[in-house]
Protein backbone atom coordinates (compact mmCIF):
# COMPACT_ATOMS: atom_id res chain seq x y z
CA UNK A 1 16.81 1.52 -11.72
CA UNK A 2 13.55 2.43 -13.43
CA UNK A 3 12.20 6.03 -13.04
CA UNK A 4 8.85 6.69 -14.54
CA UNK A 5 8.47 10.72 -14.39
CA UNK A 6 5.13 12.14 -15.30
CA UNK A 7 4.50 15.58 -16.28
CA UNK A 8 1.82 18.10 -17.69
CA UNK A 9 -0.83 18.29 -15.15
CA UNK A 10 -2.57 21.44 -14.17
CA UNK A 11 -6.15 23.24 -13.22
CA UNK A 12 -8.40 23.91 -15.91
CA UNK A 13 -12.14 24.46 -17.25
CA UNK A 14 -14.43 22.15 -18.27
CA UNK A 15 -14.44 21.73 -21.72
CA UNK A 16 -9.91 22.34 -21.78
CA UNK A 17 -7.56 20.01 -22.89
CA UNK A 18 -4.18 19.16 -21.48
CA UNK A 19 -1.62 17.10 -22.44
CA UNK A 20 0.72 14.49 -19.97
CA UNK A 21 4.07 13.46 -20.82
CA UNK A 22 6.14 10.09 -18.89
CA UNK A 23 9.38 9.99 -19.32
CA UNK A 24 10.95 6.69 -18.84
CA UNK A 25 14.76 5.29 -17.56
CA UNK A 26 16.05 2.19 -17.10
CA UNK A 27 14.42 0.04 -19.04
CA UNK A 28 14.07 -1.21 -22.37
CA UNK A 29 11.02 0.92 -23.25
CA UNK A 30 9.86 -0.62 -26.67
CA UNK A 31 9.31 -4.27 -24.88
CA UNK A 32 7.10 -2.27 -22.50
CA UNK A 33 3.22 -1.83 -22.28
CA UNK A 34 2.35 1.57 -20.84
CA UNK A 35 -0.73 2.29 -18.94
CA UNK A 36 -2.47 5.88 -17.26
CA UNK A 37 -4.40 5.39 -14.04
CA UNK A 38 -5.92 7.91 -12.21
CA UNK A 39 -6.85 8.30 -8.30
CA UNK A 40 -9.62 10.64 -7.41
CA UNK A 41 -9.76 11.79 -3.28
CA UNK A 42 -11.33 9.04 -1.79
CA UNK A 43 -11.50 6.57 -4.72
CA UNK A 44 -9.46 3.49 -5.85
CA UNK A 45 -6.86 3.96 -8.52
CA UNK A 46 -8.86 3.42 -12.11
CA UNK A 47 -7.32 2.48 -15.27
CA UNK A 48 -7.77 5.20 -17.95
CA UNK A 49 -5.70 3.68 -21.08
CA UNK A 50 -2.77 1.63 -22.48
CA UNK A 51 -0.64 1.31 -25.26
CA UNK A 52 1.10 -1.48 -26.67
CA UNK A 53 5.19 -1.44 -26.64
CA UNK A 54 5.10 -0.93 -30.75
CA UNK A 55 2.63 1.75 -30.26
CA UNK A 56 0.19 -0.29 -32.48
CA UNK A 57 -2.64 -1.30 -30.09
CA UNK A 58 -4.34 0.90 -27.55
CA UNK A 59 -7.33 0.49 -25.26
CA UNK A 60 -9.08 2.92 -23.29
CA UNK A 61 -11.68 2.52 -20.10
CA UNK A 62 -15.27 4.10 -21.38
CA UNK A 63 -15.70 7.19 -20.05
CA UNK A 64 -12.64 8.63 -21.96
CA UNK A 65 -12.71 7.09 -25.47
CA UNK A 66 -13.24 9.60 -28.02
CA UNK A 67 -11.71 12.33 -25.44
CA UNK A 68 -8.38 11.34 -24.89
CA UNK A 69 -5.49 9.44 -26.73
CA UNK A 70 -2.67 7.81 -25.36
CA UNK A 71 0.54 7.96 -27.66
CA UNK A 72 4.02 6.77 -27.12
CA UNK A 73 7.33 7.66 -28.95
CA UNK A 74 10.17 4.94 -27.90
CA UNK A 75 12.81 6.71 -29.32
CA UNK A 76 12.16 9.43 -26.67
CA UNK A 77 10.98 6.78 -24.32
CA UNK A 78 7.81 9.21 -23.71
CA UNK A 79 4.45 7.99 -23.59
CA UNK A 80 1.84 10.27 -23.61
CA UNK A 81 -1.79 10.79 -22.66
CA UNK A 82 -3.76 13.79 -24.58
CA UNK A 83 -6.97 14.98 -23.12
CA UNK A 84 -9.89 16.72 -24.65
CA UNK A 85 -13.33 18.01 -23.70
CA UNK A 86 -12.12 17.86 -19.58
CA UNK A 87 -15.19 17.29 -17.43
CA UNK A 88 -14.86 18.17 -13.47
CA UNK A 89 -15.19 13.94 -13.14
CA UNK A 90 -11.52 13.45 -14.57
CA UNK A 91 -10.04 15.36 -11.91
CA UNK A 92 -7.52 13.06 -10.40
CA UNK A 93 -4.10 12.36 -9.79
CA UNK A 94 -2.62 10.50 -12.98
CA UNK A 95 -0.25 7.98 -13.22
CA UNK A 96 1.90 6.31 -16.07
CA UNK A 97 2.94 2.86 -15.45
CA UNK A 98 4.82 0.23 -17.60
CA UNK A 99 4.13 -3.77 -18.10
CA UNK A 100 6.74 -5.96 -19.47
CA UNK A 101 4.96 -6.89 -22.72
CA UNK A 102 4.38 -10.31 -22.56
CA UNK A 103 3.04 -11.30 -25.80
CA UNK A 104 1.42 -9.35 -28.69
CA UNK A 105 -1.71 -8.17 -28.24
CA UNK A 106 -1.47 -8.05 -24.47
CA UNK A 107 -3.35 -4.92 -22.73
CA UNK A 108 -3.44 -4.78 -19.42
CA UNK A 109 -5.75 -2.83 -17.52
CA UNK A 110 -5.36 -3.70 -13.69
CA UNK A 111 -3.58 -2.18 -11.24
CA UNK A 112 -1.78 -5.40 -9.98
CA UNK A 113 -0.21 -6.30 -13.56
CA UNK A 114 2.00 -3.42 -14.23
CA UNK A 115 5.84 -3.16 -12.76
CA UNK A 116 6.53 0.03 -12.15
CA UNK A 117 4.74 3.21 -11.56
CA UNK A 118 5.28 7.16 -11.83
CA UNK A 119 5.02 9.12 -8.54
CA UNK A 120 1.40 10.80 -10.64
CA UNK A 121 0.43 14.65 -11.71
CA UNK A 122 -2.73 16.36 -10.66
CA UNK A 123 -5.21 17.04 -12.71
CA UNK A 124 -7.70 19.58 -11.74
CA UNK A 125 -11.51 20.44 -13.96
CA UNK A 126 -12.70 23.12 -12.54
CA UNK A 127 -16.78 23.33 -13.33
């Protein structure tokens, strides 16, 4: 059974950073893509980043790149999602999710291709 566990979330001020840690079970994590989505009240889930299974190739939506990273460490089976200079518009539920890495170079970035998803940690910017 595959358990995606998400962890790391909090309230803070604009201009904080805060770090997110999923944990992954069941599943052989290195042949895995990993993605972070986020859900603000009253929005549609949003992709936010992903990371190849090797760790090698990452992609991130446009309003976070240069603010947050996404890392992974497979022999923790831990990917995680750092996030600097917060803004009150990031506040969101977040959500790790994994994608059976089909070929090299794949990165997906919609909802409907990933497997398996974390149960999500809020994330609160306070202004």
């Amino acid at each position: 059974q595959v358990q995606l566990v998400e962890s790391g979330g909090g309230l803070v001020q604009t201009g904080d950073s805060l770090g997110l840690s999923c944990a992954a079970s069941g599943l052989s994590f290195s042949n895995y893509a990993m993605g972070w989505f986020r859900q603000a009240p009253g929005k549609e889930r949003e992709f936010v980043a992903t990371i190849s299974g090797s760790g090698g190739d990452t992609y991130y939506t446009d309003s976070v790149k240069g603010r947050f990273t996404i890392a992974r460490v497979n022999a923790k089976n831990t990917v995680y999602l750092q996030m600097n200079s917060l803004k009150p518009e990031d506040t969101a539920v977040y959500s790790c999710a994994a994608k059976l890495q089909y070929y090299s170079g794949y990165m997906p970035t919609r909802v409907y291709e990933y497997d398996y998803w974390g149960q999500g940690t809020q994330v609160t910017v306070s202004s």
